[in-house]
Protein backbone atom coordinates (compact mmCIF):
# COMPACT_ATOMS: atom_id res chain seq x y z
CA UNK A 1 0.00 0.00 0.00
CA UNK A 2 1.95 3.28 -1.39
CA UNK A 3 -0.47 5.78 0.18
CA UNK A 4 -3.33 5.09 3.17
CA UNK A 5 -5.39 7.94 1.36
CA UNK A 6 -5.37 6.59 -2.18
CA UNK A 7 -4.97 2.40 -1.44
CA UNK A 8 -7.78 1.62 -3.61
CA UNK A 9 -6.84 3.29 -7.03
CA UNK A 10 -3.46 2.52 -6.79
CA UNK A 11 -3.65 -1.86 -5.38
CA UNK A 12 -5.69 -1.78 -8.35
CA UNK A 13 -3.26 -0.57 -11.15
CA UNK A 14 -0.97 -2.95 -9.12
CA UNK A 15 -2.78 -6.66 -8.99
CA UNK A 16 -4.04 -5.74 -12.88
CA UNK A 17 -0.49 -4.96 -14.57
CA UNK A 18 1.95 -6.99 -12.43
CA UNK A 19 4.72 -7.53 -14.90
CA UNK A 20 4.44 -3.57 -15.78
CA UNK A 21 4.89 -2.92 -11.53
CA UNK A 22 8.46 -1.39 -11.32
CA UNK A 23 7.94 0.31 -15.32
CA UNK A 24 4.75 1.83 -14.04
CA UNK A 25 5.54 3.09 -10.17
CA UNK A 26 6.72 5.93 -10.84
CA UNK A 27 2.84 6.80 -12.80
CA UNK A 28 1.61 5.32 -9.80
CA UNK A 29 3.03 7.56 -7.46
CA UNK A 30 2.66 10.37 -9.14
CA UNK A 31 -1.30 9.17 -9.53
CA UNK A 32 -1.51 8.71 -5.65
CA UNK A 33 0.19 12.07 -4.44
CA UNK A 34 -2.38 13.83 -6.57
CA UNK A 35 -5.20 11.96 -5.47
CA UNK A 36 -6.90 9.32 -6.08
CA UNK A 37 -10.35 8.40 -7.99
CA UNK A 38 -12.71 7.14 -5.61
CA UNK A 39 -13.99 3.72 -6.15
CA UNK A 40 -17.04 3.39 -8.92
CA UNK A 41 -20.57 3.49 -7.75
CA UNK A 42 -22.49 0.06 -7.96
CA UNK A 43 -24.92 0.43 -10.32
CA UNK A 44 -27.39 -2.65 -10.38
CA UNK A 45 -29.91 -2.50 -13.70
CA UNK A 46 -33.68 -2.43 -12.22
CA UNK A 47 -35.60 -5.34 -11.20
CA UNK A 48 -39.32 -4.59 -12.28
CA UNK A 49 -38.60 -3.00 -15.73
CA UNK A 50 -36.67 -3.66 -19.21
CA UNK A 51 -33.90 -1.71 -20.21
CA UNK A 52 -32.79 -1.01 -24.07
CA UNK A 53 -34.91 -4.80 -24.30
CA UNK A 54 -33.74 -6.60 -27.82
CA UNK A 55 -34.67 -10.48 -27.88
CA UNK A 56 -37.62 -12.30 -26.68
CA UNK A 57 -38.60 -15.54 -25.76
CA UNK A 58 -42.57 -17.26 -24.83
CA UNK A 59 -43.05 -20.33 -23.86
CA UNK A 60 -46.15 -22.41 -22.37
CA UNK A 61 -45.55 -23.02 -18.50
CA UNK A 62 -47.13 -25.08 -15.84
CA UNK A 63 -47.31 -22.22 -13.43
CA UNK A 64 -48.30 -19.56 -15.46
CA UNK A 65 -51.63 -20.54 -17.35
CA UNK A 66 -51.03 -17.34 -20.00
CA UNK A 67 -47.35 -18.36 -20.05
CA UNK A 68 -43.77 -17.16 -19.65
CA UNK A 69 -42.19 -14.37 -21.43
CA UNK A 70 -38.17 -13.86 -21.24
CA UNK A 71 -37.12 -10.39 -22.18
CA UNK A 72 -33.16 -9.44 -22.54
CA UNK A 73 -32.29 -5.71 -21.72
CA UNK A 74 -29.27 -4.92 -23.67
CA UNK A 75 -28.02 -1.94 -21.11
CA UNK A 76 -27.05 -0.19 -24.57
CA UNK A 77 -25.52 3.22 -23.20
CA UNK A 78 -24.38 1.08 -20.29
CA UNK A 79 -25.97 3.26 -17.53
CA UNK A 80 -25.89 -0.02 -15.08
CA UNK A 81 -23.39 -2.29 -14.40
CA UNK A 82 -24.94 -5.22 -16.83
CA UNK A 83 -27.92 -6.08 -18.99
CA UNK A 84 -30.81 -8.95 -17.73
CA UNK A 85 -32.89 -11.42 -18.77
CA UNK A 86 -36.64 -11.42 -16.90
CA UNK A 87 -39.19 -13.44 -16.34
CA UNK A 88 -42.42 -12.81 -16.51
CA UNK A 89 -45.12 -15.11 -15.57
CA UNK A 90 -47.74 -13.48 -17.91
CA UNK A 91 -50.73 -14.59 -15.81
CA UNK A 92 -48.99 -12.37 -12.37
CA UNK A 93 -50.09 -9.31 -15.01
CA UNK A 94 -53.01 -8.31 -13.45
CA UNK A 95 -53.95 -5.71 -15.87
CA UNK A 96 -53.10 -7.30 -18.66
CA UNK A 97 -56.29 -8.06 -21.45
CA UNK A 98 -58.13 -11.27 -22.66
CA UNK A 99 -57.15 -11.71 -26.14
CA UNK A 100 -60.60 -10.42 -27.82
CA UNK A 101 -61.34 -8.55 -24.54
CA UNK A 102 -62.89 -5.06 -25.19
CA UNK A 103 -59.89 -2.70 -25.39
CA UNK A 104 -61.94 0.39 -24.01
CA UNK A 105 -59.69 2.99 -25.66
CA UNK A 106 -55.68 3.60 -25.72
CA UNK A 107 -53.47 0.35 -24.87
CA UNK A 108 -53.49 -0.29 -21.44
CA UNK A 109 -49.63 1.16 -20.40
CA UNK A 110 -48.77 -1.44 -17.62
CA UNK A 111 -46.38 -0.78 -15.28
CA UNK A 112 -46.74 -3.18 -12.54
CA UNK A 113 -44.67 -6.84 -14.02
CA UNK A 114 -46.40 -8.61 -11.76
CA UNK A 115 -44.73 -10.55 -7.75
CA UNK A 116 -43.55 -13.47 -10.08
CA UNK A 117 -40.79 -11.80 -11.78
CA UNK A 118 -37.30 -13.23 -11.88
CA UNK A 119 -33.73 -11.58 -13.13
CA UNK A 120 -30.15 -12.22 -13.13
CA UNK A 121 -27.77 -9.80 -14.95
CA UNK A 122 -26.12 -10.99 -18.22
CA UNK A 123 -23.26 -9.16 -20.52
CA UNK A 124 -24.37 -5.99 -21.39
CA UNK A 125 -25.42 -5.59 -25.59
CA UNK A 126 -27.60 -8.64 -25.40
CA UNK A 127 -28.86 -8.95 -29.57
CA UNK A 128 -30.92 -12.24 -30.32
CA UNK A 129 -32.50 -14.88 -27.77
CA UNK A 130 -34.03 -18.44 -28.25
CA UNK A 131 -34.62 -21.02 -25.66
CA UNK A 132 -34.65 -24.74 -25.80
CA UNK A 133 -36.79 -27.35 -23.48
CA UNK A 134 -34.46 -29.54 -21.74
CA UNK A 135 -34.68 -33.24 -21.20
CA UNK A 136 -36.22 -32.10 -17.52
CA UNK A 137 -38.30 -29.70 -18.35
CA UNK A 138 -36.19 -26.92 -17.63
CA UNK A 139 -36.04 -23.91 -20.30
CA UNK A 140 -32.62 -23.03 -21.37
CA UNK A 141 -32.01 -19.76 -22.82
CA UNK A 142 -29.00 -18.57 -25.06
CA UNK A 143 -28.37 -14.88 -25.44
CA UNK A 144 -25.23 -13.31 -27.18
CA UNK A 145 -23.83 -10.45 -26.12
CA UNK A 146 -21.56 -7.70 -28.18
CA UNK A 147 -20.24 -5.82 -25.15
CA UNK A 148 -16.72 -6.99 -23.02
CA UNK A 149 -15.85 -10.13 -23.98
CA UNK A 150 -17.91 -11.05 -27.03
CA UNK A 151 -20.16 -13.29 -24.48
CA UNK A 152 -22.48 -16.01 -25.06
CA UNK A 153 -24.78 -16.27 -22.21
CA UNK A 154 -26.89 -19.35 -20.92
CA UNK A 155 -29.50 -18.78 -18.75
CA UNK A 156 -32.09 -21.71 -17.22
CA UNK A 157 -35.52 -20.94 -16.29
CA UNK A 158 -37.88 -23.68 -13.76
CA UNK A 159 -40.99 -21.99 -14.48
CA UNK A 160 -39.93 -18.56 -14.44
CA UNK A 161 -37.25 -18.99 -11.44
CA UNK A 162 -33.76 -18.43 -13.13
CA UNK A 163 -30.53 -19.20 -12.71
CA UNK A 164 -26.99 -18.92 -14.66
CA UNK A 165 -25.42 -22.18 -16.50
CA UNK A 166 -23.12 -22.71 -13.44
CA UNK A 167 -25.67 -21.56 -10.91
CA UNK A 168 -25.95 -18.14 -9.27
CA UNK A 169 -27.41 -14.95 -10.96
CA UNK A 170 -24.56 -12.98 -12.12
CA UNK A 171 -23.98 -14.78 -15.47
CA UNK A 172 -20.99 -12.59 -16.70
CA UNK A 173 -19.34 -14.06 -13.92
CA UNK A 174 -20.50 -17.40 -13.56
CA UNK A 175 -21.53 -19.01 -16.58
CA UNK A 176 -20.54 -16.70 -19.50
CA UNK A 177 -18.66 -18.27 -22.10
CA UNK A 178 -16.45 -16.00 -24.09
CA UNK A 179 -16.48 -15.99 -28.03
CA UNK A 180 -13.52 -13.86 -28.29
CA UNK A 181 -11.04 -15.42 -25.53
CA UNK A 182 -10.69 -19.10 -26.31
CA UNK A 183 -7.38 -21.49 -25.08
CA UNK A 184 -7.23 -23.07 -28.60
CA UNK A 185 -7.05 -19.75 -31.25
CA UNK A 186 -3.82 -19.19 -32.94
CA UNK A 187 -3.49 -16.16 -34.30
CA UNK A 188 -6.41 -14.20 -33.38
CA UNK A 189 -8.54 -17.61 -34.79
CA UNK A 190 -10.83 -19.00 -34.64
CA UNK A 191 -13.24 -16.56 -33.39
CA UNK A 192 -16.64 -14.64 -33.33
CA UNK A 193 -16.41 -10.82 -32.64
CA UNK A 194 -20.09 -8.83 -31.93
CA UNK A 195 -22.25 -11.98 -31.55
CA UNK A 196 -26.01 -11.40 -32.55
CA UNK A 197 -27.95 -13.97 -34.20
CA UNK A 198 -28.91 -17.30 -32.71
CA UNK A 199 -31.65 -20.09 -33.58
CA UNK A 200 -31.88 -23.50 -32.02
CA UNK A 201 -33.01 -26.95 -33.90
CA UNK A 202 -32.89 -30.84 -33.17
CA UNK A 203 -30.89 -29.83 -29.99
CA UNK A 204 -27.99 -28.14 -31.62
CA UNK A 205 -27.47 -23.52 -30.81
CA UNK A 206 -26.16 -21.97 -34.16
CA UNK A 207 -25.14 -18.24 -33.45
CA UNK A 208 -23.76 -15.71 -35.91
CA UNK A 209 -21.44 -12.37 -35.63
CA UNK A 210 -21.39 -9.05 -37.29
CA UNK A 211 -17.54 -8.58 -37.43
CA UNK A 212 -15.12 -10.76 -39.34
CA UNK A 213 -11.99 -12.51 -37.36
CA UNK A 214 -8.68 -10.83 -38.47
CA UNK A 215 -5.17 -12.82 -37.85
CA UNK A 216 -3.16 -11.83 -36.40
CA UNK A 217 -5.71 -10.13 -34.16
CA UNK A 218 -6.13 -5.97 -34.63
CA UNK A 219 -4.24 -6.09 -37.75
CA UNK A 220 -7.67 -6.16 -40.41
CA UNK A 221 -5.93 -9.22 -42.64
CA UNK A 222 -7.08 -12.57 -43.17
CA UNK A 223 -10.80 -11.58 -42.61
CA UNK A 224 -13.19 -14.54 -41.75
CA UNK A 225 -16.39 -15.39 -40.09
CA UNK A 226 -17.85 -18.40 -38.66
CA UNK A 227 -21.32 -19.70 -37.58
CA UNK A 228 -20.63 -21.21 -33.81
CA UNK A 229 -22.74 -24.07 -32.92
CA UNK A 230 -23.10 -25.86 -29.83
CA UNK A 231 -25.34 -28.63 -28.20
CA UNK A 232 -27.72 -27.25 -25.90
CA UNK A 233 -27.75 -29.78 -23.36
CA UNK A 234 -24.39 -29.91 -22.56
CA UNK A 235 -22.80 -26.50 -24.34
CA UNK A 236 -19.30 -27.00 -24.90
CA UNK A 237 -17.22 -24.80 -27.09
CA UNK A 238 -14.04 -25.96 -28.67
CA UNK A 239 -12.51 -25.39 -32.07
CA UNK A 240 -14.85 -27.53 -33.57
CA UNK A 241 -17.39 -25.76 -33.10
CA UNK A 242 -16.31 -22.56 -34.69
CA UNK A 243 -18.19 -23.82 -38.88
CA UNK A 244 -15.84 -21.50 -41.14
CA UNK A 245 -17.71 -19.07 -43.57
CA UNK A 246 -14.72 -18.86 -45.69
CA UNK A 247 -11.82 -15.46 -45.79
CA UNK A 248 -13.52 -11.84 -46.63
CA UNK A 249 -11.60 -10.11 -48.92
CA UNK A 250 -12.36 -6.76 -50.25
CA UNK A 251 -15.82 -6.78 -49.72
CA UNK A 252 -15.81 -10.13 -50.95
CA UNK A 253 -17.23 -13.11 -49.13
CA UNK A 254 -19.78 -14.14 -46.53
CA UNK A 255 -20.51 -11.94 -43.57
CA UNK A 256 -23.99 -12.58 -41.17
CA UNK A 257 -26.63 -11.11 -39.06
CA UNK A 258 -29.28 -13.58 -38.45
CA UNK A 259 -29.62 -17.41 -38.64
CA UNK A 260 -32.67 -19.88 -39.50
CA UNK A 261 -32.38 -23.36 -39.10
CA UNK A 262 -33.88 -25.89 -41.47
CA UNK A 263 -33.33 -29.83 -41.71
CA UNK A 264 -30.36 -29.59 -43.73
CA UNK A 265 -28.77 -26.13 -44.11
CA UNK A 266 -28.91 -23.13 -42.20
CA UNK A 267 -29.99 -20.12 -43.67
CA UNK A 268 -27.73 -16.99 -42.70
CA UNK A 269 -28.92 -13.62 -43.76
CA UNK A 270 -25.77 -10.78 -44.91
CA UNK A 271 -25.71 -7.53 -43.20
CA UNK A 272 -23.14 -6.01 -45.14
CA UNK A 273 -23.74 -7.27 -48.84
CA UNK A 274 -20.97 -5.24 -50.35
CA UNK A 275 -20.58 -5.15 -54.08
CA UNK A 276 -19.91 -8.85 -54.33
CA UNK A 277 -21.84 -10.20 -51.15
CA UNK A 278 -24.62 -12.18 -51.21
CA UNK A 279 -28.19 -11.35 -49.67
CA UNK A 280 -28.66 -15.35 -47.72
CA UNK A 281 -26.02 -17.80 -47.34
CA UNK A 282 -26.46 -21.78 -46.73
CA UNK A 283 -24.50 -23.53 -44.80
CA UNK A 284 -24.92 -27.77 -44.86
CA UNK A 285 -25.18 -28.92 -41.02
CA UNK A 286 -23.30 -31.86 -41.76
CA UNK A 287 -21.20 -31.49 -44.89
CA UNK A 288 -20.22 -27.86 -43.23
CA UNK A 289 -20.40 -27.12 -46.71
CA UNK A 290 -21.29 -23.30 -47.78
CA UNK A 291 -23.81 -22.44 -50.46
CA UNK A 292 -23.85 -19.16 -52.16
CA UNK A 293 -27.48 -18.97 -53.79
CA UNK A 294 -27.47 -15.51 -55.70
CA UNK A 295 -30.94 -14.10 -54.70
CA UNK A 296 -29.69 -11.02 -55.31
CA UNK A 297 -29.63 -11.55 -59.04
CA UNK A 298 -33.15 -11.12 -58.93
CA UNK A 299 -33.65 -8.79 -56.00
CA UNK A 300 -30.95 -6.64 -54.75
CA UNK A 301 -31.32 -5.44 -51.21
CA UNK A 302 -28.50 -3.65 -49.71
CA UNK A 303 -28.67 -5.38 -46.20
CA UNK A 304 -30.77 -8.38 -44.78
CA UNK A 305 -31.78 -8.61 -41.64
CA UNK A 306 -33.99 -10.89 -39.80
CA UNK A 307 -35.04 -13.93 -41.39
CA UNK A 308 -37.05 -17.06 -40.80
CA UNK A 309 -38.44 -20.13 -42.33
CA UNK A 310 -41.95 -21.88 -42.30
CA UNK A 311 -42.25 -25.49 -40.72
CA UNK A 312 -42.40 -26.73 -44.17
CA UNK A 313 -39.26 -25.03 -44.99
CA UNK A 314 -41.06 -24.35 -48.34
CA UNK A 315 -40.95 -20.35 -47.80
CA UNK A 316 -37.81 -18.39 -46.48
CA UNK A 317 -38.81 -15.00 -45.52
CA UNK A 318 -36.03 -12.63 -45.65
CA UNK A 319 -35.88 -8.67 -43.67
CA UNK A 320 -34.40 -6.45 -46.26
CA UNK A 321 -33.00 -2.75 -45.95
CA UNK A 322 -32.43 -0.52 -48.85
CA UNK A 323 -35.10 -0.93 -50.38
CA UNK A 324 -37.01 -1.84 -47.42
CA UNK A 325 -39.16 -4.98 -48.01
CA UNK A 326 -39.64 -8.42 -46.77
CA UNK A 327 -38.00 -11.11 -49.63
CA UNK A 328 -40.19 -14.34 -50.02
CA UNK A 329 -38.36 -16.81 -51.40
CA UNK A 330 -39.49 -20.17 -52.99
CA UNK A 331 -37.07 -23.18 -51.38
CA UNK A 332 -37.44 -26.86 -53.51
CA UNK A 333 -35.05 -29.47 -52.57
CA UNK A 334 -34.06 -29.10 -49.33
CA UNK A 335 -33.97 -32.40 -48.26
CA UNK A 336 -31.08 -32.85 -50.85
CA UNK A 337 -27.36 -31.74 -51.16
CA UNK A 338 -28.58 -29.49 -54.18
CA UNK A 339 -31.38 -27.27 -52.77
CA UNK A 340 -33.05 -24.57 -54.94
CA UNK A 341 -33.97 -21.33 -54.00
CA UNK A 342 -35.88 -18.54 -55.92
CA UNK A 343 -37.36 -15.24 -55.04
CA UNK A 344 -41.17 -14.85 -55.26
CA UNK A 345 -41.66 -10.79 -54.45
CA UNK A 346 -40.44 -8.24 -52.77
CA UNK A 347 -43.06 -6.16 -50.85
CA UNK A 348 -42.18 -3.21 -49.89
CA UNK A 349 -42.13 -2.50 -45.62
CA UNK A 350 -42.45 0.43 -43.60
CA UNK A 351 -38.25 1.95 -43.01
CA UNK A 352 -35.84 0.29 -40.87
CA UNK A 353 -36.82 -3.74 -41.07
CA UNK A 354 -35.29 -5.85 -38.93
CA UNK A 355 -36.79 -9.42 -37.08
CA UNK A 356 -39.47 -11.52 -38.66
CA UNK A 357 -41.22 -14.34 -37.51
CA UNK A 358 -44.13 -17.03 -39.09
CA UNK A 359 -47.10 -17.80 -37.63
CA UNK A 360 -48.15 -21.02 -39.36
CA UNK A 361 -51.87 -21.43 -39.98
CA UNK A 362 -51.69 -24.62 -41.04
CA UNK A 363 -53.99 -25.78 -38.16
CA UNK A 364 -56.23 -22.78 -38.69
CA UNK A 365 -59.69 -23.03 -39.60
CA UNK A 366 -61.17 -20.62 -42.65
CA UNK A 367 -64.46 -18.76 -42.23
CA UNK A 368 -65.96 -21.40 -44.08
CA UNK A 369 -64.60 -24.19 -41.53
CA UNK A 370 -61.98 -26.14 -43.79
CA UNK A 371 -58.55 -26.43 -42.39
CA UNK A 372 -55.34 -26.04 -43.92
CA UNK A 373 -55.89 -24.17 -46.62
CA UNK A 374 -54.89 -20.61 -44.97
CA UNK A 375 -50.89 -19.48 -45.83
CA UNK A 376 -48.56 -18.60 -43.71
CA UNK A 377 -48.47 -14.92 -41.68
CA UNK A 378 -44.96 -13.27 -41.69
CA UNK A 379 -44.64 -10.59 -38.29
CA UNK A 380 -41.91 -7.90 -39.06
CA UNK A 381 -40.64 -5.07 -36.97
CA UNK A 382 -39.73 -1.74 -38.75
CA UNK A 383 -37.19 -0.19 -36.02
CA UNK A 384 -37.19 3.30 -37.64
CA UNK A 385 -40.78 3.83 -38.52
CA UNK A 386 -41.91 1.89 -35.04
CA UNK A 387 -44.05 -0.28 -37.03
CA UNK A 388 -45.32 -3.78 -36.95
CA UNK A 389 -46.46 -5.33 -40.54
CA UNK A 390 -48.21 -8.64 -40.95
CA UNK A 391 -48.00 -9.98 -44.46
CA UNK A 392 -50.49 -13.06 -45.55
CA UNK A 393 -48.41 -15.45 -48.07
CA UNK A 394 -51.90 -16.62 -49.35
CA UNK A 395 -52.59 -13.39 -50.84
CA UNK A 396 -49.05 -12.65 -51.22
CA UNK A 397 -49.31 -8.77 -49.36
CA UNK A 398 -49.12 -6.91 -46.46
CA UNK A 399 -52.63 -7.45 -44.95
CA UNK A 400 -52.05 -5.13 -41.62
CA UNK A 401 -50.43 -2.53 -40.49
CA UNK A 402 -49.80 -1.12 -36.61
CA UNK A 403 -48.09 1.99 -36.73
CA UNK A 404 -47.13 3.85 -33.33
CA UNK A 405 -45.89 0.62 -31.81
CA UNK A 406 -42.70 2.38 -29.59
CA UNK A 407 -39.37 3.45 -30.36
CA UNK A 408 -37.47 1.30 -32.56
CA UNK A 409 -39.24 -1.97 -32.64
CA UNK A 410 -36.75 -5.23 -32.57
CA UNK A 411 -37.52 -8.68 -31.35
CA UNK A 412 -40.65 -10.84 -31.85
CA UNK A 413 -42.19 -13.51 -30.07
CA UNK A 414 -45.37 -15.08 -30.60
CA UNK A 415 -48.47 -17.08 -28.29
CA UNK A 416 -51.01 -19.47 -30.19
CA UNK A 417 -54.18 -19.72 -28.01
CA UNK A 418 -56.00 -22.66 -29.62
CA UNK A 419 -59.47 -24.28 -29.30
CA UNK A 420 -60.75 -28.02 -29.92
CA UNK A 421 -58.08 -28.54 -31.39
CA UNK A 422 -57.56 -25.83 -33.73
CA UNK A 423 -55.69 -22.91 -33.37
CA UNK A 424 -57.91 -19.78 -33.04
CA UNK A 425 -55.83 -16.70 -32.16
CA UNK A 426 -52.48 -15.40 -31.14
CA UNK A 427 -50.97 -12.71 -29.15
CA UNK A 428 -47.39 -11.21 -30.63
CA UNK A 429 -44.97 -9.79 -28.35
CA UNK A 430 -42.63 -6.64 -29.02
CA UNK A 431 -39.31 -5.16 -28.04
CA UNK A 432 -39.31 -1.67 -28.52
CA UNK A 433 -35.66 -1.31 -27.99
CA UNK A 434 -35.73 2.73 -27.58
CA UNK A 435 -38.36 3.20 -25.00
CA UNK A 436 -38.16 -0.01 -22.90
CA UNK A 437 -41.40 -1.69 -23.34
CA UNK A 438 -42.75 -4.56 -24.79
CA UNK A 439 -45.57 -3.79 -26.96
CA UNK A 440 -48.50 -6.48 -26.99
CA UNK A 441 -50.38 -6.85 -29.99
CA UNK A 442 -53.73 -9.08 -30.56
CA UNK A 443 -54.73 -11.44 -33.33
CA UNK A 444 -58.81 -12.29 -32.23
CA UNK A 445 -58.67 -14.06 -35.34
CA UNK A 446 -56.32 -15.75 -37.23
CA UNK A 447 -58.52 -16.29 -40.06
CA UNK A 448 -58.72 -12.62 -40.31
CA UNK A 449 -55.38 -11.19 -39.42
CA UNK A 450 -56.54 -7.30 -40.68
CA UNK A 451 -58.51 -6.81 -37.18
CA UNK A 452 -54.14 -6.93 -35.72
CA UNK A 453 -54.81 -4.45 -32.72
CA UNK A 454 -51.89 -3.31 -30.39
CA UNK A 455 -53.51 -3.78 -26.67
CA UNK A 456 -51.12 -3.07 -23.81
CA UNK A 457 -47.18 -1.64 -23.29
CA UNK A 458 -45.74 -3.99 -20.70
CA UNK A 459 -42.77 -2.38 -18.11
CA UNK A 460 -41.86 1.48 -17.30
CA UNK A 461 -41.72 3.32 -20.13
CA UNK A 462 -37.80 4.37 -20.29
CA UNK A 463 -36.86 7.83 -20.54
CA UNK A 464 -33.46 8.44 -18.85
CA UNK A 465 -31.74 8.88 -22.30
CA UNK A 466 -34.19 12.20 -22.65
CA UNK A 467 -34.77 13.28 -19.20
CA UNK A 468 -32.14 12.89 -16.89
CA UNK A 469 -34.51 14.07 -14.13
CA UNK A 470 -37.11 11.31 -14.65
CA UNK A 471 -37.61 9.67 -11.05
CA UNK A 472 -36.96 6.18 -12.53
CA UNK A 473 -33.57 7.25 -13.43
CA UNK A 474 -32.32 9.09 -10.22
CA UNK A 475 -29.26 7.34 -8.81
CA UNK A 476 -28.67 5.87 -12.24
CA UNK A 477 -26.85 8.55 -14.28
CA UNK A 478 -23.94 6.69 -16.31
């Protein structure tokens, strides 16, 4: 200890760079007869609201008869120490609506999450989500984060009651596995900088990256980028599971931003086509094999976004920017080594697309009572018009639009209330990444997907980033 007034500024510069001790002192010193900076403020993220929330997970529980909705808070200007995941046991809502209930006005703004809510605090820059049902019943959750680290974190849910990989509730330091920092690169390989995407099938986690490796690292040369996959009962990471996209040169070559799995190949959409990138990518699950399909010959799009693919993996629907629209592309031969792929239309979208999801009607009963005959409903968030747009593949257009949803809309996730055996309606679930809530729109009626009606905001609308004053935000300047 140099100096009793200053101990804890200057035993920290000392554990952290011991080989740089004797180099450094004199820095040290200098630091510690001038004064030193007090030690930083805790700053734990709330526990009964979302913060900057990006991906979203329902599923059905056994405690919860309206279900469990997981919501990550990305902590995007960092204001807190870390982001979350949270629980919410959707029946704890009190004030939240029937589906088909009267909606008597405005949505209902709901503040109150509910005594059943559950959090522990992940890496902060949380993108994507998807869970998995274990062998035991257990929900597993994978979120990757871009923030310190390059983190992929697991989280486990018992009906709502959550815990880290490794147990605890502090996942960045428990359970976090690093994308980034791995005992077998050489060379600044392999690796997956800015982690976003992930999709889970058959038991098996694929998640993608925004930024190419370089080797050696820092230097911008040998550019490549991998798809990581791991299982997700027992989620172990070594080199093998780093699937190689192939080098980036000049533009040139594959880069990602979201990931759909099918039987055979996934399906990895390009955020930054450049002039010789493509829009989708395939990659073979087992022949690790990469397709380049050339959509883009008959649609250019600038940058794809979210995509996703029907249960019949007969449609691919594919978030494009610049032009805005949502891609709908024709897939034949799947279940070979020589699949097919061709674009159907482009329909234009409301500015800023970004996640989509399907809503299969396949089990969905017409007006005039006969069953299957319905197509498919494609849910996409516009981020910078704050719009959600439904499109109907039957009639091949945008059937309904809900404007006025929140500030930048992101992540999607959907319920299916069914009846005798068919499914009747559904409730979709929305991150509105800039204002903190989680917008809840209704579908009375599948069959007629135009009456779309936003109901209720879930969580405390967020408003630090415009007024500092705001009494949810006192204590918590960054």
């Amino acid at each position: 200890m140099l100096f009793a007034d200053s101990s804890c500024f200057c035993s920290i510069v000392l554990r952290r760079l011991p080989s740089l001790r004797m180099r450094h002192l004199w820095v040290v010193a200098a630091v510690g007869f001038l004064g030193c900076t007090p030690q930083s403020v805790s700053r734990p993220p709330p526990t009964d609201a979302f913060y900057f929330p990006s991906g979203l997970v329902y599923v059905d529980s056994t405690t919860s008869s309206l279900g469990m909705l997981y919501v990550a808070s990305a902590n995007f200007d960092k204001r807190y120490d870390s982001g979350t995941v949270i629980s919410v046991p959707l029946s704890g809502v009190a004030e939240l609506p029937a589906i088909s209930a009267p909606l008597g006005g405005f949505p209902r703004q709901i503040d109150n999450l509910g005594s059943g809510i559950a959090q522990v605090a992940i890496q902060s820059f949380a993108g994507e989500m998807d869970g998995f049902r274990l062998a035991d019943g257990r929900t597993r959750l994978f979120i990757p984060t871009r923030a310190e680290g390059d983190l992929l974190e697991i989280v486990d849910s018992q009906d709502g009651a959550l815990s880290c990989l490794n147990g605890g509730r502090d996942c960045v330091a428990d359970s976090s596995v690093s994308l980034t920092s791995l005992p077998f690169m050489s060379g600044g390989k392999p690796r997956a900088p800015e982690p976003v995407g992930v999709a889970i099938r058959d038991g098996q986690v694929y998640i993608t990256h925004l930024k190419p490796a370089d080797s050696p690292p820092k230097t911008n040369l040998q550019l490549e980028t991998y798809t990581v996959n791991v299982a997700a009962e027992n989620p172990i990471i070594d080199e093998t599971s780093f699937l190689s996209l192939g080098l980036v040169a000049a533009g040139f070559g594959p880069s990602t931003n979201s990931v759909a799995v099918g039987g055979r190949f996934l399906y990895l959409s390009s955020r930054y086509l450049g002039p010789g990138g493509a829009m989708v990518w395939l990659l073979h699950r087992q022949l690790r094999v990469l397709y380049s399909v050339a959509l883009e010959r008959s649609y250019f799009t600038l940058e794809a976004r979210g995509l996703a693919i029907n249960p019949e993996e007969t449609r691919l629907y594919v978030a494009g920017r610049n032009p805005d629209s949502l891609v709908v592309v024709d897939l034949t031969n799947v279940d070979t080594d020589t699949p097919t792929l061709r674009v159907v239309r482009a329909v234009p979208l409301p500015e800023g697309p970004n996640e989509v999801r399907v809503i299969s009607r396949r089990n969905v009963a017409d007006v005039d009572g006969s069953v299957g005959r319905l197509g498919d409903l494609v849910v996409i968030t516009s981020s910078t018009a704050g719009t959600v747009s439904i499109y109907d593949n039957g009639v091949g257009r945008l059937v309904a639009q809900i404007p006025n949803v929140g500030v930048q809309p992101f992540g999607l996730a959907v319920r299916i209330e069914s009846e005798a055996q068919r499914d009747k309606r559904a409730r979709i679930f929305v991150s509105n990444f800039g204002d903190g809530r989680i917008a809840v729109i209704d579908l009375p009626d599948l069959a007629r997907p135009q009456t779309a009606a936003l109901v209720a905001y879930l969580g405390k609308q967020q408003t630090c980033l415009v007024q500092d004053q705001d009494a949810s935000c006192v204590g918590a300047a960054p």
